[in-house]
PDB file of N, CA and C in Angstrom:
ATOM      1  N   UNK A   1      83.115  52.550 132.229  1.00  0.00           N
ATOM      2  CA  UNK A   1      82.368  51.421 132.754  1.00  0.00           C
ATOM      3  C   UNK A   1      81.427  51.853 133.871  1.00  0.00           C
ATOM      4  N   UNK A   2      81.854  52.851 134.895  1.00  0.00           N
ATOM      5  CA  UNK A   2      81.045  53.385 135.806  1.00  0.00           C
ATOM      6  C   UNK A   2      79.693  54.005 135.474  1.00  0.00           C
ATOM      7  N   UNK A   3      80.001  55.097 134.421  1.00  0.00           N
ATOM      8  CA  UNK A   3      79.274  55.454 133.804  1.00  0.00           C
ATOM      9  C   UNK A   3      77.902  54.965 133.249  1.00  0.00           C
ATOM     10  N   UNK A   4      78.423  53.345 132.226  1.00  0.00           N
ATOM     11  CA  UNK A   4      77.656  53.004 131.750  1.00  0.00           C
ATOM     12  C   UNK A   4      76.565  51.893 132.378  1.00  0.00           C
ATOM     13  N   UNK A   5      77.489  51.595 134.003  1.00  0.00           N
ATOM     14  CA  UNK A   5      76.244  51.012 135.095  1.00  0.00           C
ATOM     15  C   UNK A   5      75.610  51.497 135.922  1.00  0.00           C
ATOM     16  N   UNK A   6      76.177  52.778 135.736  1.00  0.00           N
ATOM     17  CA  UNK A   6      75.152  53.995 136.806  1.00  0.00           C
ATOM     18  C   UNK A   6      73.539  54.256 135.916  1.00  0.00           C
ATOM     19  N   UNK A   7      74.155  54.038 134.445  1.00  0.00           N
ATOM     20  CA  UNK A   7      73.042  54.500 133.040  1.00  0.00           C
ATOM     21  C   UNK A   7      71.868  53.390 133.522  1.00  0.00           C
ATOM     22  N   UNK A   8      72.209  52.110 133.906  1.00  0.00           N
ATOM     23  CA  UNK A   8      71.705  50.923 133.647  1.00  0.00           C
ATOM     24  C   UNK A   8      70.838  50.911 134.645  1.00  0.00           C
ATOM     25  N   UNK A   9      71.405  51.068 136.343  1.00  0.00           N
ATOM     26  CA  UNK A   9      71.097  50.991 136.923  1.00  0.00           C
ATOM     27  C   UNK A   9      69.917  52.037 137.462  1.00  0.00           C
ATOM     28  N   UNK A  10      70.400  53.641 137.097  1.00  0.00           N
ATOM     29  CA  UNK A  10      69.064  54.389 136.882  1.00  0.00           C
ATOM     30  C   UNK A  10      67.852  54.212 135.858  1.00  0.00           C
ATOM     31  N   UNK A  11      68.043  53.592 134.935  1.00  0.00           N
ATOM     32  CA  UNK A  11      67.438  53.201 133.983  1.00  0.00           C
ATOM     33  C   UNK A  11      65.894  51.848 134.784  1.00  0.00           C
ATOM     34  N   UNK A  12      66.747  51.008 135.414  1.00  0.00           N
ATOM     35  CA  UNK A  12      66.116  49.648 136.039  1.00  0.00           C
ATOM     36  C   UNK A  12      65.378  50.440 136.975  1.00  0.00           C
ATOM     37  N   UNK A  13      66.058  51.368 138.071  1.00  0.00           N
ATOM     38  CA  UNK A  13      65.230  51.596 139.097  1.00  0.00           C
ATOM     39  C   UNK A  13      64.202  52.790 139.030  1.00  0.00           C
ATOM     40  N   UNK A  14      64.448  53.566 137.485  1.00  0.00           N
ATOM     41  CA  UNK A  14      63.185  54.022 137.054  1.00  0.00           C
ATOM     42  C   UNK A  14      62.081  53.507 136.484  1.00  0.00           C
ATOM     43  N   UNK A  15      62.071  52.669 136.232  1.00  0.00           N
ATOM     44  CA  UNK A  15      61.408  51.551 135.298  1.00  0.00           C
ATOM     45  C   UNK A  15      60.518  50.614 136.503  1.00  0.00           C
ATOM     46  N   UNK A  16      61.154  50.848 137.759  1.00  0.00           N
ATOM     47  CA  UNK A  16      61.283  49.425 138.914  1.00  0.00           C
ATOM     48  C   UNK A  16      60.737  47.779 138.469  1.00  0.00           C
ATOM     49  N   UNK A  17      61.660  47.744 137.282  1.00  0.00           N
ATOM     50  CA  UNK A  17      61.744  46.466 136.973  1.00  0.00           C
ATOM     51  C   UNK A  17      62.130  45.243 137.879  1.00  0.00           C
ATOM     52  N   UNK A  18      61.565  44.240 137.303  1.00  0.00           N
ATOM     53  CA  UNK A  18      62.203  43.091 137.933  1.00  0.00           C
ATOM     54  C   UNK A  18      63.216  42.373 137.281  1.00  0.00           C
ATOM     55  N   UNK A  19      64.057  41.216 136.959  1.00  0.00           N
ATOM     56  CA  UNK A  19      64.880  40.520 135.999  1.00  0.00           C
ATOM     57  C   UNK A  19      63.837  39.979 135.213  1.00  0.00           C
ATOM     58  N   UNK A  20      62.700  39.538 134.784  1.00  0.00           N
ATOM     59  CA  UNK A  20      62.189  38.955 133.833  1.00  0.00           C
ATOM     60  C   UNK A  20      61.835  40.410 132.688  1.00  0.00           C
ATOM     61  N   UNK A  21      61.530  41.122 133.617  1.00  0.00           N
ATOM     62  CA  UNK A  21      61.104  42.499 132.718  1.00  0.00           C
ATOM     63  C   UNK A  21      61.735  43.602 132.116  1.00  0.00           C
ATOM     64  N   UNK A  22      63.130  43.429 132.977  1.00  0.00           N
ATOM     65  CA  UNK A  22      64.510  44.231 132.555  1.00  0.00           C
ATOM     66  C   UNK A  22      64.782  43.392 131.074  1.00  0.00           C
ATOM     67  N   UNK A  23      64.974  41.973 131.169  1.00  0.00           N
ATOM     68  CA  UNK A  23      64.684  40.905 129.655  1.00  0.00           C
ATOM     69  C   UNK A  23      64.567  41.286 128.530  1.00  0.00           C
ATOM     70  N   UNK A  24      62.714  41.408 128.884  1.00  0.00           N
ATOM     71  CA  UNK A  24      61.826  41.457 128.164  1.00  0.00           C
ATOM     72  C   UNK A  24      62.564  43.290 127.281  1.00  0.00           C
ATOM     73  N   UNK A  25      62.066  44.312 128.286  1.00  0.00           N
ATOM     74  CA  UNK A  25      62.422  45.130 127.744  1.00  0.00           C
ATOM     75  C   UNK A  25      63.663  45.333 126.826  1.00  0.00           C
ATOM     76  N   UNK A  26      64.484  44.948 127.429  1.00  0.00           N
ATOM     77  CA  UNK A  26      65.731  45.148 126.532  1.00  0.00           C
ATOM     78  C   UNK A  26      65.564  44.011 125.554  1.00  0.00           C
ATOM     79  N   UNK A  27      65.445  43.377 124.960  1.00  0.00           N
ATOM     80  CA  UNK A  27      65.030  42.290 124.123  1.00  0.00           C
ATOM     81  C   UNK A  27      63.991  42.824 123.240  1.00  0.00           C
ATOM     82  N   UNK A  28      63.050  43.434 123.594  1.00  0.00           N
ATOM     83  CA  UNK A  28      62.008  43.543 122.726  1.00  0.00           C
ATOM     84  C   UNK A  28      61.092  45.092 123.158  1.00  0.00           C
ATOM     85  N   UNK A  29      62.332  46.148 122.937  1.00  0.00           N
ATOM     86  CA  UNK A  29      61.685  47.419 122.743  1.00  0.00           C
ATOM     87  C   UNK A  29      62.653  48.085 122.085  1.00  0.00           C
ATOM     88  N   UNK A  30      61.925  49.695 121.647  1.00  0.00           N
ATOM     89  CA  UNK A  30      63.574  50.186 120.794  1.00  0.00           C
ATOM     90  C   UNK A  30      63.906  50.852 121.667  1.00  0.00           C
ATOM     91  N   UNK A  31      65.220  50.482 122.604  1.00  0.00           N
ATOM     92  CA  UNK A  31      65.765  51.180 123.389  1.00  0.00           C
ATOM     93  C   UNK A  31      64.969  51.975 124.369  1.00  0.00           C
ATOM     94  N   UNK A  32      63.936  51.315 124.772  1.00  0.00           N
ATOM     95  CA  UNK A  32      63.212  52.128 125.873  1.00  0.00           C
ATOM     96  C   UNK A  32      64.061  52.794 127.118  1.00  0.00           C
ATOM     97  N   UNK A  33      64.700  52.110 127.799  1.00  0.00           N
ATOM     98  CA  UNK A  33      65.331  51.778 128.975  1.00  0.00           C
ATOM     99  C   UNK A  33      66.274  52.655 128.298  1.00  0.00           C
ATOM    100  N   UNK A  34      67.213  52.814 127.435  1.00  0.00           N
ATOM    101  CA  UNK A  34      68.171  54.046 127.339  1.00  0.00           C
ATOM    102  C   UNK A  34      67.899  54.982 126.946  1.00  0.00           C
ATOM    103  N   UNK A  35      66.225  55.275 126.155  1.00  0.00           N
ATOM    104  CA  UNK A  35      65.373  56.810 125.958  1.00  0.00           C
ATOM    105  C   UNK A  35      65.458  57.230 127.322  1.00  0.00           C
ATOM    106  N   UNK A  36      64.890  56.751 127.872  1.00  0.00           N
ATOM    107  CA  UNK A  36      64.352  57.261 129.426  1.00  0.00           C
ATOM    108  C   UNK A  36      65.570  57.734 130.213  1.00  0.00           C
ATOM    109  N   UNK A  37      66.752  56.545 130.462  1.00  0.00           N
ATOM    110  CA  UNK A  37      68.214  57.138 131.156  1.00  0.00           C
ATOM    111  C   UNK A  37      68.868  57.979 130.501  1.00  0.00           C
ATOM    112  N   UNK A  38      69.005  58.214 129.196  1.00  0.00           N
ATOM    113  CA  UNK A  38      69.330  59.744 128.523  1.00  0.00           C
ATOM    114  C   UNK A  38      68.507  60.738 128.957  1.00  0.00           C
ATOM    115  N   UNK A  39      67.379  60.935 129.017  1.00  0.00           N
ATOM    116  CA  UNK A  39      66.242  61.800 129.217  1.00  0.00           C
ATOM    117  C   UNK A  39      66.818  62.697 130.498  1.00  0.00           C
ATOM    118  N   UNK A  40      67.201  61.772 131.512  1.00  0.00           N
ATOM    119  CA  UNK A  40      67.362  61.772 132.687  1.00  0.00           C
ATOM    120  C   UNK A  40      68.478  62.104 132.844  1.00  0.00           C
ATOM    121  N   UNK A  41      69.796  61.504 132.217  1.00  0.00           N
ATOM    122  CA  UNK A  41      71.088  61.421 132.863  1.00  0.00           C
ATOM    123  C   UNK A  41      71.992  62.105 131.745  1.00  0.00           C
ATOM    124  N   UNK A  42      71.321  62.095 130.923  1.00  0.00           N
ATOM    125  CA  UNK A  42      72.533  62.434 129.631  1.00  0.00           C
ATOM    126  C   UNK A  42      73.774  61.442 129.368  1.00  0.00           C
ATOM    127  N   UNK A  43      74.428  61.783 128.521  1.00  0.00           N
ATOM    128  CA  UNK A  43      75.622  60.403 128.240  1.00  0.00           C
ATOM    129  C   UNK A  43      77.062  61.753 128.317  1.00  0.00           C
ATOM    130  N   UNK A  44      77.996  60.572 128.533  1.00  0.00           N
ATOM    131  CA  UNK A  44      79.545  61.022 129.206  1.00  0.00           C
ATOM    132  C   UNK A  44      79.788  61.566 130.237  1.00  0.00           C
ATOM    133  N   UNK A  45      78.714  61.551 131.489  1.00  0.00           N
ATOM    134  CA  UNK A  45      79.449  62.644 132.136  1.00  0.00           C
ATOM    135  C   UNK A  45      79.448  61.863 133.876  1.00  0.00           C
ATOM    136  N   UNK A  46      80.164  62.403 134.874  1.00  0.00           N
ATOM    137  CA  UNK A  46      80.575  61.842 135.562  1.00  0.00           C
ATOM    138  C   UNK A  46      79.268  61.245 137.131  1.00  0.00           C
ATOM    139  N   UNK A  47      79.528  60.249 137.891  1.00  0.00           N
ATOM    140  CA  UNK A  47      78.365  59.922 138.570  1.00  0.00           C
ATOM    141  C   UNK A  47      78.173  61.245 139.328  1.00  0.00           C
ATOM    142  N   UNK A  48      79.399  62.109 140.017  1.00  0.00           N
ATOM    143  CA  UNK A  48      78.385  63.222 141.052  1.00  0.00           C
ATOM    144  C   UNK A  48      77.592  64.100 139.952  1.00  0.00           C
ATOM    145  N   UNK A  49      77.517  64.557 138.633  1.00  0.00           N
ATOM    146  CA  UNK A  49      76.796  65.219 137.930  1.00  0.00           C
ATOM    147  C   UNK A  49      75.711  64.453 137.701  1.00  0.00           C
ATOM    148  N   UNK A  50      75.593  62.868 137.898  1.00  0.00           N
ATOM    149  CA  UNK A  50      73.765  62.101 137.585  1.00  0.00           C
ATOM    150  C   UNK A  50      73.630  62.273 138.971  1.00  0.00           C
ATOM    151  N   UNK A  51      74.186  62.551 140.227  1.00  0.00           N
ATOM    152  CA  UNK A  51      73.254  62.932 141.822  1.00  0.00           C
ATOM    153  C   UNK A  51      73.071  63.883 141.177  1.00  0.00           C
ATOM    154  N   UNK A  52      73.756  65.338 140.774  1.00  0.00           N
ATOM    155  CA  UNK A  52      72.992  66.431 140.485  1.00  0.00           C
ATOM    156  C   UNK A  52      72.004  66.732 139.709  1.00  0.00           C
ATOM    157  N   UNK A  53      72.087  66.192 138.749  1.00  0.00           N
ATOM    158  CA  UNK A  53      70.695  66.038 137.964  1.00  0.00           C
ATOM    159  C   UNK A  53      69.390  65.449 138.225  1.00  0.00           C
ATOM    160  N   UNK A  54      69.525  64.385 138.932  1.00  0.00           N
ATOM    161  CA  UNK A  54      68.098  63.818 140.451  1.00  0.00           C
ATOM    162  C   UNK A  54      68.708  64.588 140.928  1.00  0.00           C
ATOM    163  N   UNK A  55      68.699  65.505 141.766  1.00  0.00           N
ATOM    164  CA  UNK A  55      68.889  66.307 142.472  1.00  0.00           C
ATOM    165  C   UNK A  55      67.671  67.310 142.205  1.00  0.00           C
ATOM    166  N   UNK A  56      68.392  67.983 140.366  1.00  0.00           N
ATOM    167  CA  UNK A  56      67.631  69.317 140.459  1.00  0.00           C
ATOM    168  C   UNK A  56      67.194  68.382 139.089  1.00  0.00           C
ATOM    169  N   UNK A  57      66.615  67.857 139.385  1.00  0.00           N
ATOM    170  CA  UNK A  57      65.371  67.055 138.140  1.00  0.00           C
ATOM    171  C   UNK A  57      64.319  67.943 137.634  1.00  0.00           C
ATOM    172  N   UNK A  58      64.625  68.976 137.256  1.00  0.00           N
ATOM    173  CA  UNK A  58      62.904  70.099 136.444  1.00  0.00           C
ATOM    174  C   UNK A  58      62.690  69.828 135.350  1.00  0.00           C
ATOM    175  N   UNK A  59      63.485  69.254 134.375  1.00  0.00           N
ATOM    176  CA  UNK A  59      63.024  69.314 133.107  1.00  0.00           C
ATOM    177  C   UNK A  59      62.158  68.224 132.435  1.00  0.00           C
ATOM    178  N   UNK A  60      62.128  66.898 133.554  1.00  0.00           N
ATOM    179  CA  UNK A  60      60.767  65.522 132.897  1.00  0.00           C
ATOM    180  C   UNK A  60      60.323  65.254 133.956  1.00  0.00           C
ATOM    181  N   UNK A  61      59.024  65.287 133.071  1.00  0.00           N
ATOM    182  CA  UNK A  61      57.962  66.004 133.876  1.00  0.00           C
ATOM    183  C   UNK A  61      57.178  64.532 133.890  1.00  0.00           C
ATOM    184  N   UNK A  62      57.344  63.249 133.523  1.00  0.00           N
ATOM    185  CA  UNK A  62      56.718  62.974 133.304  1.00  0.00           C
ATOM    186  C   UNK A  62      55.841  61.445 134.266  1.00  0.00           C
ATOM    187  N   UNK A  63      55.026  60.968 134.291  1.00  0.00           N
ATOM    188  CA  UNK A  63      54.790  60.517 135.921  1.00  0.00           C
ATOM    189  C   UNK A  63      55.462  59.528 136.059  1.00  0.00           C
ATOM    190  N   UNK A  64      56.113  58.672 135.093  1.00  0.00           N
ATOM    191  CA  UNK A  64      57.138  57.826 135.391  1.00  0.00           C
ATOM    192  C   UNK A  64      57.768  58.531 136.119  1.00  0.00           C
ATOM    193  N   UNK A  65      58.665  59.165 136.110  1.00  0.00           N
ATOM    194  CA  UNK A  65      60.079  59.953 136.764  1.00  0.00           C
ATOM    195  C   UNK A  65      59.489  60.561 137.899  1.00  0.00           C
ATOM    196  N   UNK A  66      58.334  60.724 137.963  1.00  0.00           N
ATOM    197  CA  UNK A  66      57.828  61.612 139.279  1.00  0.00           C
ATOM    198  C   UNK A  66      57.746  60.191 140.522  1.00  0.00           C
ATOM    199  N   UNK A  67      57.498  58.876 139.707  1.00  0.00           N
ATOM    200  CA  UNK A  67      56.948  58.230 141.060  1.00  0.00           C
ATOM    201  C   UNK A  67      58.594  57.337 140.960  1.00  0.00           C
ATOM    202  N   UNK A  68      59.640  57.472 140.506  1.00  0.00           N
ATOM    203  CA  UNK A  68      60.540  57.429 140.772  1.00  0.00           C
ATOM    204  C   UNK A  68      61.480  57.407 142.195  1.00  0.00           C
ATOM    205  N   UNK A  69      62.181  56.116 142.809  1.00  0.00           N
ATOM    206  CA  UNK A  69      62.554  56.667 143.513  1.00  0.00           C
ATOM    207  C   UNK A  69      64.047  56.938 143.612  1.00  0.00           C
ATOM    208  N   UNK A  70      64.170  58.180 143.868  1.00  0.00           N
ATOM    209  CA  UNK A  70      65.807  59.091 143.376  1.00  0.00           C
ATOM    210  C   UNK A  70      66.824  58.412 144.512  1.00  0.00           C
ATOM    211  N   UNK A  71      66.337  58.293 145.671  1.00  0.00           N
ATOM    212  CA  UNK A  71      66.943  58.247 147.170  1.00  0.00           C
ATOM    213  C   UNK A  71      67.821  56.510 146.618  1.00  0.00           C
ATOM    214  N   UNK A  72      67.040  55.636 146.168  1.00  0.00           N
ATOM    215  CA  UNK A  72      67.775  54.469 145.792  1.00  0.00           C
ATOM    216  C   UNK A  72      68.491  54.659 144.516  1.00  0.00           C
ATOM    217  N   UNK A  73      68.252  55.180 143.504  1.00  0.00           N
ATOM    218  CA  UNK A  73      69.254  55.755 142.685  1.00  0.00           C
ATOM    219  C   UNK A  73      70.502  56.276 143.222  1.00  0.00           C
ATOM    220  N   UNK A  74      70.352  56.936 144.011  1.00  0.00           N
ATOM    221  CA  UNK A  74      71.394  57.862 144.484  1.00  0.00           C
ATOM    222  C   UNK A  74      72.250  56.800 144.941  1.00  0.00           C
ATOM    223  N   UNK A  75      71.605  56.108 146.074  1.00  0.00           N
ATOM    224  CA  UNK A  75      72.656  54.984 147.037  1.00  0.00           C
ATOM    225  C   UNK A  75      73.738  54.367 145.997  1.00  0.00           C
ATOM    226  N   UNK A  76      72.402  53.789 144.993  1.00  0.00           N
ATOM    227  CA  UNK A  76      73.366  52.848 144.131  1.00  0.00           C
ATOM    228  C   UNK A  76      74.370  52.970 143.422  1.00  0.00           C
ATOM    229  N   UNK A  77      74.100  54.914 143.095  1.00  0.00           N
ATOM    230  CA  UNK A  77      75.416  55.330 142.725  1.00  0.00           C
ATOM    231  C   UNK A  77      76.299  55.523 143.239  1.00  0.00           C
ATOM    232  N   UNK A  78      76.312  55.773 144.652  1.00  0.00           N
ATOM    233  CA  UNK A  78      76.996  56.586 145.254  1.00  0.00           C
ATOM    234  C   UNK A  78      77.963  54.977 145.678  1.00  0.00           C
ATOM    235  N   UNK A  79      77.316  53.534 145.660  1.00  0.00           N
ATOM    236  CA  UNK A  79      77.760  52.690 145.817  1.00  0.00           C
ATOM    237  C   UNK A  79      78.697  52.823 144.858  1.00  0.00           C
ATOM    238  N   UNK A  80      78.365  53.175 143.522  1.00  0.00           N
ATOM    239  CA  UNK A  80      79.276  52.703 142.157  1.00  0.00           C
ATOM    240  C   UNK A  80      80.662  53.547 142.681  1.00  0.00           C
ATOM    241  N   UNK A  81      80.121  54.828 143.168  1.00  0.00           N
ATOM    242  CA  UNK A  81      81.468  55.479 142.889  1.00  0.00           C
ATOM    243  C   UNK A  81      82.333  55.219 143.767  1.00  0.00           C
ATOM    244  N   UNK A  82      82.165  54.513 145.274  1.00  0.00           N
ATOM    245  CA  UNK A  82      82.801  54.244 146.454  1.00  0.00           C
ATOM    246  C   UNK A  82      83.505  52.940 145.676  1.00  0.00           C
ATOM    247  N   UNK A  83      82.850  51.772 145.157  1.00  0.00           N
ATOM    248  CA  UNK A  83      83.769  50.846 144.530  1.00  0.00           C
ATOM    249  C   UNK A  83      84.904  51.542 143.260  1.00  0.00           C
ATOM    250  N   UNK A  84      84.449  52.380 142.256  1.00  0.00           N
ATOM    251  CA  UNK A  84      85.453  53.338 141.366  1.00  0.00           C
ATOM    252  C   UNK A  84      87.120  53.207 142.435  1.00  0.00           C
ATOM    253  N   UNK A  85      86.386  54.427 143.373  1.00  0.00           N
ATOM    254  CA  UNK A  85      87.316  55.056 144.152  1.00  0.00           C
ATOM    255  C   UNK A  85      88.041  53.691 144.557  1.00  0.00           C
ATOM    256  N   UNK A  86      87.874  52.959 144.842  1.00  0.00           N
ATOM    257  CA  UNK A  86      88.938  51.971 145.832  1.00  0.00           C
ATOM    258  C   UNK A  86      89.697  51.032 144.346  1.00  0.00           C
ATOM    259  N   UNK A  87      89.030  51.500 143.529  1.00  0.00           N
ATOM    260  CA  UNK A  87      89.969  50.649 141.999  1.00  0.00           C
ATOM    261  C   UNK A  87      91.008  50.993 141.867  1.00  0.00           C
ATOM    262  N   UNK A  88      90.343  52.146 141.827  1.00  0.00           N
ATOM    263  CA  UNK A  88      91.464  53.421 141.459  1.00  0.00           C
ATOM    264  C   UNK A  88      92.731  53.335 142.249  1.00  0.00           C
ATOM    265  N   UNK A  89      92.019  53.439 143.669  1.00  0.00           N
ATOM    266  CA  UNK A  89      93.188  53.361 145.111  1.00  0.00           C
ATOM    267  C   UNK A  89      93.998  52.343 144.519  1.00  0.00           C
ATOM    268  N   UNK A  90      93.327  50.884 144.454  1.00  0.00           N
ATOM    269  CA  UNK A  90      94.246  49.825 144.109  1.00  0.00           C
ATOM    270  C   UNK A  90      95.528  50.001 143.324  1.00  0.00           C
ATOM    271  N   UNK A  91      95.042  50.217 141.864  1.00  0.00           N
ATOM    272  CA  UNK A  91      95.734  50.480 140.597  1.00  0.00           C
ATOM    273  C   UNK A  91      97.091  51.842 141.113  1.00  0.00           C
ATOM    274  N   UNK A  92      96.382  52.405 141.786  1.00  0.00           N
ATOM    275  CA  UNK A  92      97.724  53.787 142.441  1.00  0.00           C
ATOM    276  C   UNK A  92      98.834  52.644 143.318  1.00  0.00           C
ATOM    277  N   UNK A  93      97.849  51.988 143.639  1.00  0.00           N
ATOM    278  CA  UNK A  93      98.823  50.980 144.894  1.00  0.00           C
ATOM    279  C   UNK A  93     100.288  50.004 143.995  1.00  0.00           C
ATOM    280  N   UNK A  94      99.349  49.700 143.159  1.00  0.00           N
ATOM    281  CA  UNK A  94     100.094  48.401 142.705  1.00  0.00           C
ATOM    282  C   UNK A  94     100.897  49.460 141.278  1.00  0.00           C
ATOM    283  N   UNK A  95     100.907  50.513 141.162  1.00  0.00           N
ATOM    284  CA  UNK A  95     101.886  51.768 140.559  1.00  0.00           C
ATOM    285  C   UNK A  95     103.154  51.655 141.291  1.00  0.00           C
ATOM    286  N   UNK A  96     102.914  52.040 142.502  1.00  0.00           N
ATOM    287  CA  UNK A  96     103.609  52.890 143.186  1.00  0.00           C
ATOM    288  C   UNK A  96     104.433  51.336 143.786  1.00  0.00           C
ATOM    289  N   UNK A  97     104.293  50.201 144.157  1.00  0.00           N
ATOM    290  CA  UNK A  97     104.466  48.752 144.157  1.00  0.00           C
ATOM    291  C   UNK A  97     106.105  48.064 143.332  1.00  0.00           C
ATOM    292  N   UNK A  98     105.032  48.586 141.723  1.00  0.00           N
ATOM    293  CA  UNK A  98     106.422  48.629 141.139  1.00  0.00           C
ATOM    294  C   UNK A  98     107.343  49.516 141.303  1.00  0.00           C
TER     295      UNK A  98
END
């Protein structure tokens, strides 16, 4: 699940969509918005490996991704994974409970 809103969310803030246009796109393109976050992020793998990849971003080149901004990507992930982490905490909690 982390995964697949980190995809979403780099996806939106490469795009710097708004909600009518996030819509539109997903409604009526072929998968634009997940060409581009594959391009970028690849699929299965964990949020500190999509910081590393904005990180060392060389391989798209292309001026979308250049006028990109990574620094709010990053936050938002780094948000995702700080909420992960405290799930997780929870679920250990309410383990260890019973």
């Amino acid at each position: 699940l982390r995964i697949d809103l980190a995809n979403l969310l780099a996806a939106i803030a490469l795009l710097n969509l708004d909600r009518d246009r996030i819509i539109d796109n997903i409604e009526n393109t072929s998968n634009r918005i997940s060409k581009i976050t594959e391009s970028i992020i690849g699929n299965d793998i964990s949020i500190r490996d999509i910081e590393s990849r904005l990180d060392n971003n060389n391989k798209v080149n292309t001026t979308l991704t250049q006028q990109a901004d990574y620094d709010m990507i990053k936050m938002k992930l780094k948000q995702i994974e700080n909420i992960g982490d405290m799930i997780d905490q929870l679920d250990v909690a309410q383990l260890v409970a019973r």
